[in-house]
PDB file of N, CA and C in Angstrom:
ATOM      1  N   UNK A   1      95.555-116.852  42.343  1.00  0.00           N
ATOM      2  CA  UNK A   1      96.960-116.534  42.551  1.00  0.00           C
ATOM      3  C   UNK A   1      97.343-116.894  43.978  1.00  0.00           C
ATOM      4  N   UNK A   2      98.508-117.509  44.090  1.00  0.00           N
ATOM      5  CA  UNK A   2      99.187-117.817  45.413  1.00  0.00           C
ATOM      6  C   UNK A   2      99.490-116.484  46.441  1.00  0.00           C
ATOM      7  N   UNK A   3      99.260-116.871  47.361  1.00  0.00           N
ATOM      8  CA  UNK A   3      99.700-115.442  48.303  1.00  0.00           C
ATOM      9  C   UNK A   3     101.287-115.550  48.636  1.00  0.00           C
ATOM     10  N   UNK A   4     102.082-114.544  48.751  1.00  0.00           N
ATOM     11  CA  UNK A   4     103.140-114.062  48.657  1.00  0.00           C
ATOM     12  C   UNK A   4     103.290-113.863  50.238  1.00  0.00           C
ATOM     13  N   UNK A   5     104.346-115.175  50.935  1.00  0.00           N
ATOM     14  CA  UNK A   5     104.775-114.473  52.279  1.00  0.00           C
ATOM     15  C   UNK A   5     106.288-113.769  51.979  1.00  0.00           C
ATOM     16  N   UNK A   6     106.620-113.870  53.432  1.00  0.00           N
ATOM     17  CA  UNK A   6     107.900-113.057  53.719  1.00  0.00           C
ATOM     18  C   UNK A   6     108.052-113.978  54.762  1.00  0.00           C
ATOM     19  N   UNK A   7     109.691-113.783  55.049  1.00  0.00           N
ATOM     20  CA  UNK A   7     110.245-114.739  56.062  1.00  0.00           C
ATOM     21  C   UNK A   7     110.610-113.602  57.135  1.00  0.00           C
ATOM     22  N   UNK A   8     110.068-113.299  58.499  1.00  0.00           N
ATOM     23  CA  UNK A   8     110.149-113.019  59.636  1.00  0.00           C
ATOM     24  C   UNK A   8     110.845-113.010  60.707  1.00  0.00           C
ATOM     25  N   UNK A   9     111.512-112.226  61.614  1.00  0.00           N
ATOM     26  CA  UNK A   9     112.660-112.729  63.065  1.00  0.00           C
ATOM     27  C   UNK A   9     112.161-112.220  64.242  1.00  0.00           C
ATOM     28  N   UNK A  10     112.397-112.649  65.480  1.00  0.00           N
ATOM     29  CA  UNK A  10     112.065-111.630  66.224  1.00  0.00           C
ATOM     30  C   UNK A  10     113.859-111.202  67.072  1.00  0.00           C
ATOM     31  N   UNK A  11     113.412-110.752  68.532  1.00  0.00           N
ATOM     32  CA  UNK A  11     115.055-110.510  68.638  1.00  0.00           C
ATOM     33  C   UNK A  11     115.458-111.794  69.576  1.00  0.00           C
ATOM     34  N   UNK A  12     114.218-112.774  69.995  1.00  0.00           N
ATOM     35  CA  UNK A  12     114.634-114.209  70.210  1.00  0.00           C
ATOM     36  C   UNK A  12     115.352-114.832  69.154  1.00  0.00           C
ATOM     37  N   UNK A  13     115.821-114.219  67.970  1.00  0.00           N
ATOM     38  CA  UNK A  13     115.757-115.136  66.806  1.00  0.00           C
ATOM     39  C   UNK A  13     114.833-116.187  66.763  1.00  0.00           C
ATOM     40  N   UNK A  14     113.549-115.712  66.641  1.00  0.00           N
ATOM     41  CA  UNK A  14     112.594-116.961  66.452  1.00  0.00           C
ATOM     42  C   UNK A  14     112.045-116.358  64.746  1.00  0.00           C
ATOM     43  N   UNK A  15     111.952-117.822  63.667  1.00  0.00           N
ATOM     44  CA  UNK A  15     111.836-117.325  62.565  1.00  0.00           C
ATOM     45  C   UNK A  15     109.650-117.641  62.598  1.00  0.00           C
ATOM     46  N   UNK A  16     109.482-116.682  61.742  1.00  0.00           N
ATOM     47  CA  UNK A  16     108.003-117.219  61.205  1.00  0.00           C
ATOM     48  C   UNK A  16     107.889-116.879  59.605  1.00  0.00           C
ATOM     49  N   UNK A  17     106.779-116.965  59.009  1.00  0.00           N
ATOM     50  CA  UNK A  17     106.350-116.434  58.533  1.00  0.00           C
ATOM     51  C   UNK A  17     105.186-115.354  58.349  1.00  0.00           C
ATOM     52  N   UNK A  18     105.201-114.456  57.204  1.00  0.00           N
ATOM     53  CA  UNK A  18     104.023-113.519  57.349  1.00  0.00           C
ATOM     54  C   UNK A  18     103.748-113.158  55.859  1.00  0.00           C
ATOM     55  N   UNK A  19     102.316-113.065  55.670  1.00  0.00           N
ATOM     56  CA  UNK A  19     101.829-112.359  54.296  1.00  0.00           C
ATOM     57  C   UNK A  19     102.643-111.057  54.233  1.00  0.00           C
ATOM     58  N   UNK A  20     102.990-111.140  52.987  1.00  0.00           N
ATOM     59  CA  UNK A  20     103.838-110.198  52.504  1.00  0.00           C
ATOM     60  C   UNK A  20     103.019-108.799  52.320  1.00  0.00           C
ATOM     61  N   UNK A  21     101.318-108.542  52.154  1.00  0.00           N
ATOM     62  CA  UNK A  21     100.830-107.903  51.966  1.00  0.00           C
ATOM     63  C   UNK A  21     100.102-107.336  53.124  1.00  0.00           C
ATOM     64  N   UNK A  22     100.758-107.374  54.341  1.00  0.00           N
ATOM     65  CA  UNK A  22     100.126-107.080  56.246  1.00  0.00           C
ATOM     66  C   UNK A  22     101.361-106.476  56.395  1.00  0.00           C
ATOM     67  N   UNK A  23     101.076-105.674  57.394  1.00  0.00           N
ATOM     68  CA  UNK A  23     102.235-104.932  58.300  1.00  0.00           C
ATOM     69  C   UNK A  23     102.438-105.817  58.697  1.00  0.00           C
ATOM     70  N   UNK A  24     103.960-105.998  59.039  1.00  0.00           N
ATOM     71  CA  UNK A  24     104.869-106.972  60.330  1.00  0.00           C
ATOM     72  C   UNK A  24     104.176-106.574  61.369  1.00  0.00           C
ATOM     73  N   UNK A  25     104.214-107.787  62.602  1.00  0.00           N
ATOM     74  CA  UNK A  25     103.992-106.907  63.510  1.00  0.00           C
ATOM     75  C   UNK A  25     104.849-106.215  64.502  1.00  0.00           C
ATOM     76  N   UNK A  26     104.912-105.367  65.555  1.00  0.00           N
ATOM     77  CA  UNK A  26     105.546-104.983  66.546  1.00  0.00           C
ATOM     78  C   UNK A  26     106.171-105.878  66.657  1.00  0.00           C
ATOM     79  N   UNK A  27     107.821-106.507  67.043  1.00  0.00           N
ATOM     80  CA  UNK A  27     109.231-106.928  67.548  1.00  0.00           C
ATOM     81  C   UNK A  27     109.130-108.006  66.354  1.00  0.00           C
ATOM     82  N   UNK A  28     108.699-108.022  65.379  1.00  0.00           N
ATOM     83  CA  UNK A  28     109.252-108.695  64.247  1.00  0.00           C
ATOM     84  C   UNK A  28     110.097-108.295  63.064  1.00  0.00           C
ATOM     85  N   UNK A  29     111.167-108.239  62.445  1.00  0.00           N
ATOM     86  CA  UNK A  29     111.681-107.749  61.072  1.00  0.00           C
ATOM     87  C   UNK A  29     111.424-108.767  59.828  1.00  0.00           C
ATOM     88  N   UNK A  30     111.915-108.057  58.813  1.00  0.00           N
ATOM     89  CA  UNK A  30     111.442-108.841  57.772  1.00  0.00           C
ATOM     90  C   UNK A  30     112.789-109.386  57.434  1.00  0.00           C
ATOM     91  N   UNK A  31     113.094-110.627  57.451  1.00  0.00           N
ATOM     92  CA  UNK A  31     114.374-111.568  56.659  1.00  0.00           C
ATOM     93  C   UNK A  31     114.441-112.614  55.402  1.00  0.00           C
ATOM     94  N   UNK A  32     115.385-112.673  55.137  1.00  0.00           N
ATOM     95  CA  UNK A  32     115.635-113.824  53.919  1.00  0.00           C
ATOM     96  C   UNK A  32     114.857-113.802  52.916  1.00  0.00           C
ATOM     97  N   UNK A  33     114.055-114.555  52.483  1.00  0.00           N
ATOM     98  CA  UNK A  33     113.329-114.319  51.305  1.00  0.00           C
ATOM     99  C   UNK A  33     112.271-113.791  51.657  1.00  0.00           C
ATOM    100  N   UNK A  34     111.346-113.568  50.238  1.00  0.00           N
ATOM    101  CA  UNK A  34     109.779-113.701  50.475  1.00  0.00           C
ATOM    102  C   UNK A  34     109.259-114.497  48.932  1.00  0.00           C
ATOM    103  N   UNK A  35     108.381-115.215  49.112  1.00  0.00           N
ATOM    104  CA  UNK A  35     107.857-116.403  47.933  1.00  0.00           C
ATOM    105  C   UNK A  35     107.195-116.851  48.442  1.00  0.00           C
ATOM    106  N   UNK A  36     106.364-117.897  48.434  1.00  0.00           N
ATOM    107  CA  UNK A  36     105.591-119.182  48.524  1.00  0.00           C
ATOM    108  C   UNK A  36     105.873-119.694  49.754  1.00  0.00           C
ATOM    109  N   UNK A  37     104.919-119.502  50.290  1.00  0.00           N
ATOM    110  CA  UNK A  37     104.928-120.284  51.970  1.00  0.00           C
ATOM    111  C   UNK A  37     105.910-121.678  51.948  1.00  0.00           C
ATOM    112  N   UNK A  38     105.812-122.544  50.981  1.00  0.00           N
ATOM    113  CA  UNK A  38     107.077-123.764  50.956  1.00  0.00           C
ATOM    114  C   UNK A  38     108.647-122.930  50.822  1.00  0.00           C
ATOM    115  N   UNK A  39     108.482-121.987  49.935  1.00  0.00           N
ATOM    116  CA  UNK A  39     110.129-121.195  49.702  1.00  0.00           C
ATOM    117  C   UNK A  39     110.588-120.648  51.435  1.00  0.00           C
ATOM    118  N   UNK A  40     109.181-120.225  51.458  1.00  0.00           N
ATOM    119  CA  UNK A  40     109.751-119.355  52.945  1.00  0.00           C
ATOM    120  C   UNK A  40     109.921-120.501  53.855  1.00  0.00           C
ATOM    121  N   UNK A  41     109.002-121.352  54.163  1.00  0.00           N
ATOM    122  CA  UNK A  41     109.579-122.518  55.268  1.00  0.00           C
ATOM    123  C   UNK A  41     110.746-123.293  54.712  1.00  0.00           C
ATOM    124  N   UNK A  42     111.146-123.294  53.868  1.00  0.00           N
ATOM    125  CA  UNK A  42     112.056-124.169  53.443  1.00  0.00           C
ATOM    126  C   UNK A  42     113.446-123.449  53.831  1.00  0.00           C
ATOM    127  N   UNK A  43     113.255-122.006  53.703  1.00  0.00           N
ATOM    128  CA  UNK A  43     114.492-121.429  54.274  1.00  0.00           C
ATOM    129  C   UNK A  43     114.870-121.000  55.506  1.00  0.00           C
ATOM    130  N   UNK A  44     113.516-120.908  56.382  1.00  0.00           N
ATOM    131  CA  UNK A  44     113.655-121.125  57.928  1.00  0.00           C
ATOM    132  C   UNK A  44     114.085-122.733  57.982  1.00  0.00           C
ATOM    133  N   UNK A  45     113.947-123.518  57.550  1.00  0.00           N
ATOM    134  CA  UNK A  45     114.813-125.131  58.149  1.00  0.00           C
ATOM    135  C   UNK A  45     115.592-124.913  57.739  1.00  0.00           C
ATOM    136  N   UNK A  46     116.554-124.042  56.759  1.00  0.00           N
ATOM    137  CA  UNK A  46     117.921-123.762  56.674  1.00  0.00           C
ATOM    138  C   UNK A  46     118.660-123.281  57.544  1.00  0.00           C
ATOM    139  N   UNK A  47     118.155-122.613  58.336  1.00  0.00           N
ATOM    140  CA  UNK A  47     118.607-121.296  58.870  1.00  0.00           C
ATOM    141  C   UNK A  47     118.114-121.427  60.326  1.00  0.00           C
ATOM    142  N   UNK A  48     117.299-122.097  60.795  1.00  0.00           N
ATOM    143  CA  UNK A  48     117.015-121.692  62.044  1.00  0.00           C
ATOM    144  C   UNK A  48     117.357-123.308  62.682  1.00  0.00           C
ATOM    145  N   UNK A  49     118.555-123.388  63.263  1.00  0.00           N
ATOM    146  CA  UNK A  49     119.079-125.008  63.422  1.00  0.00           C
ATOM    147  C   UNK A  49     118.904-124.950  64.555  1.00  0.00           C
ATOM    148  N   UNK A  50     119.030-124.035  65.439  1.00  0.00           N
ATOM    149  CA  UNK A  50     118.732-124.118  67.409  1.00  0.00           C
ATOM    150  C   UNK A  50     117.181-123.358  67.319  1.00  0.00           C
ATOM    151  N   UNK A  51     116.268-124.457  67.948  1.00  0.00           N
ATOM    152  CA  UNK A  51     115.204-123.760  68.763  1.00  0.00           C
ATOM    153  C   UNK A  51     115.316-123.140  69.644  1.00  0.00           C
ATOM    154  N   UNK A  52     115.979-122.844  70.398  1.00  0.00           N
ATOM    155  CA  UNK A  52     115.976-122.629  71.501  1.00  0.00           C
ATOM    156  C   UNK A  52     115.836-120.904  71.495  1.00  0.00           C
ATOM    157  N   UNK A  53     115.107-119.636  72.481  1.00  0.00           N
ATOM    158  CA  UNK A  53     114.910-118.849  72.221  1.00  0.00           C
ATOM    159  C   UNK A  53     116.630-118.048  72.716  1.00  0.00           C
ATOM    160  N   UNK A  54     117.042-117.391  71.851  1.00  0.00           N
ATOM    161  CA  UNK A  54     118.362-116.481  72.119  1.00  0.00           C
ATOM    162  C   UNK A  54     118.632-116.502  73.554  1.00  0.00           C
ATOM    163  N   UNK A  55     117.908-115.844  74.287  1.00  0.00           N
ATOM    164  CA  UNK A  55     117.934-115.642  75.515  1.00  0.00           C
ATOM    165  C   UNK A  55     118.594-116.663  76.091  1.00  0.00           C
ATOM    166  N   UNK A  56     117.595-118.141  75.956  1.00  0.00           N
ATOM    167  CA  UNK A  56     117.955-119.002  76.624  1.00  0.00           C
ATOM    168  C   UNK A  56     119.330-119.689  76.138  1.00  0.00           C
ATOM    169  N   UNK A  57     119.881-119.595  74.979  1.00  0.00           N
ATOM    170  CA  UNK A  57     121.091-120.051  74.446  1.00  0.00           C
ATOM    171  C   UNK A  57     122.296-119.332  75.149  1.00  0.00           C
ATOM    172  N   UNK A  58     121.697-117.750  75.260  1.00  0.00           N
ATOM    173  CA  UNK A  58     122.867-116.798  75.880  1.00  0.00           C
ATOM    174  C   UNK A  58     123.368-117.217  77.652  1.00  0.00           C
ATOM    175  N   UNK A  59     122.195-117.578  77.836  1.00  0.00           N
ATOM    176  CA  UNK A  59     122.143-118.065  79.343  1.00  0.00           C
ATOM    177  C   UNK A  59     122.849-119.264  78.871  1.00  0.00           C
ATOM    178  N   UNK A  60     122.735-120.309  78.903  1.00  0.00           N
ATOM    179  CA  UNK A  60     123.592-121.866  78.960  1.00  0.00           C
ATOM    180  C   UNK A  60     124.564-121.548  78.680  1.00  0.00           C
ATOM    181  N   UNK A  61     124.876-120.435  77.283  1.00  0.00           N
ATOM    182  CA  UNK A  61     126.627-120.373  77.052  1.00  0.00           C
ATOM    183  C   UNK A  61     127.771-119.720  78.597  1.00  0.00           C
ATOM    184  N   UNK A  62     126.892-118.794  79.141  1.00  0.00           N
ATOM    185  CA  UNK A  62     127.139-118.263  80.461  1.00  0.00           C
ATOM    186  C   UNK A  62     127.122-118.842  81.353  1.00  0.00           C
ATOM    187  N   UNK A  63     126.287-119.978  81.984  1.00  0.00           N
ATOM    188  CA  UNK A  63     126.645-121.015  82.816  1.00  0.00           C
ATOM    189  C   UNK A  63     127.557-122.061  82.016  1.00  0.00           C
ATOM    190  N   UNK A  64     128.150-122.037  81.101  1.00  0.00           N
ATOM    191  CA  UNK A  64     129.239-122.877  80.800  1.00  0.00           C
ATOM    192  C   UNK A  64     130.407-122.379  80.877  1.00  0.00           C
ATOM    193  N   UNK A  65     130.501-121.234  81.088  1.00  0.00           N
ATOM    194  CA  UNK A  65     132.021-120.256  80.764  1.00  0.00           C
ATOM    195  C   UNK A  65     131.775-120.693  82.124  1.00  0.00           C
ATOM    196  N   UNK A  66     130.900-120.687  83.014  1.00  0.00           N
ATOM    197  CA  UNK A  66     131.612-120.526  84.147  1.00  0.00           C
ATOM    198  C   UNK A  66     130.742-119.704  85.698  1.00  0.00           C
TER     199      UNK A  66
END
């Protein structure tokens, strides 16, 4: 039988994955689906279009205002 992940965030919005059958760990939540490691990566390339870690996005938008 295939192992069953879950799709993962942290508060960088950085996506991962994780076995659905492990505790998350500390500063991760559980998001979007959970299925088949292809289901779950397939919906982090939906969804996660900026690499860039939050932080650093929040910063550039702030040196652009000004």
């Amino acid at each position: 039988m295939s192992e069953v992940y879950q799709v993962v965030v942290n508060e960088e919005e950085q996506y991962s994955i994780w076995p659905a059958d492990r505790e998350i760990p500390a500063g991760w939540s559980a998001t979007g689906p959970s299925g088949s490691q292809d289901d779950c990566l397939a919906h982090i390339e939906e969804v996660w279009t900026d690499m860039r870690p939050l932080s650093l996005r929040q910063r550039m938008a702030a040196d652009q205002a000004g």
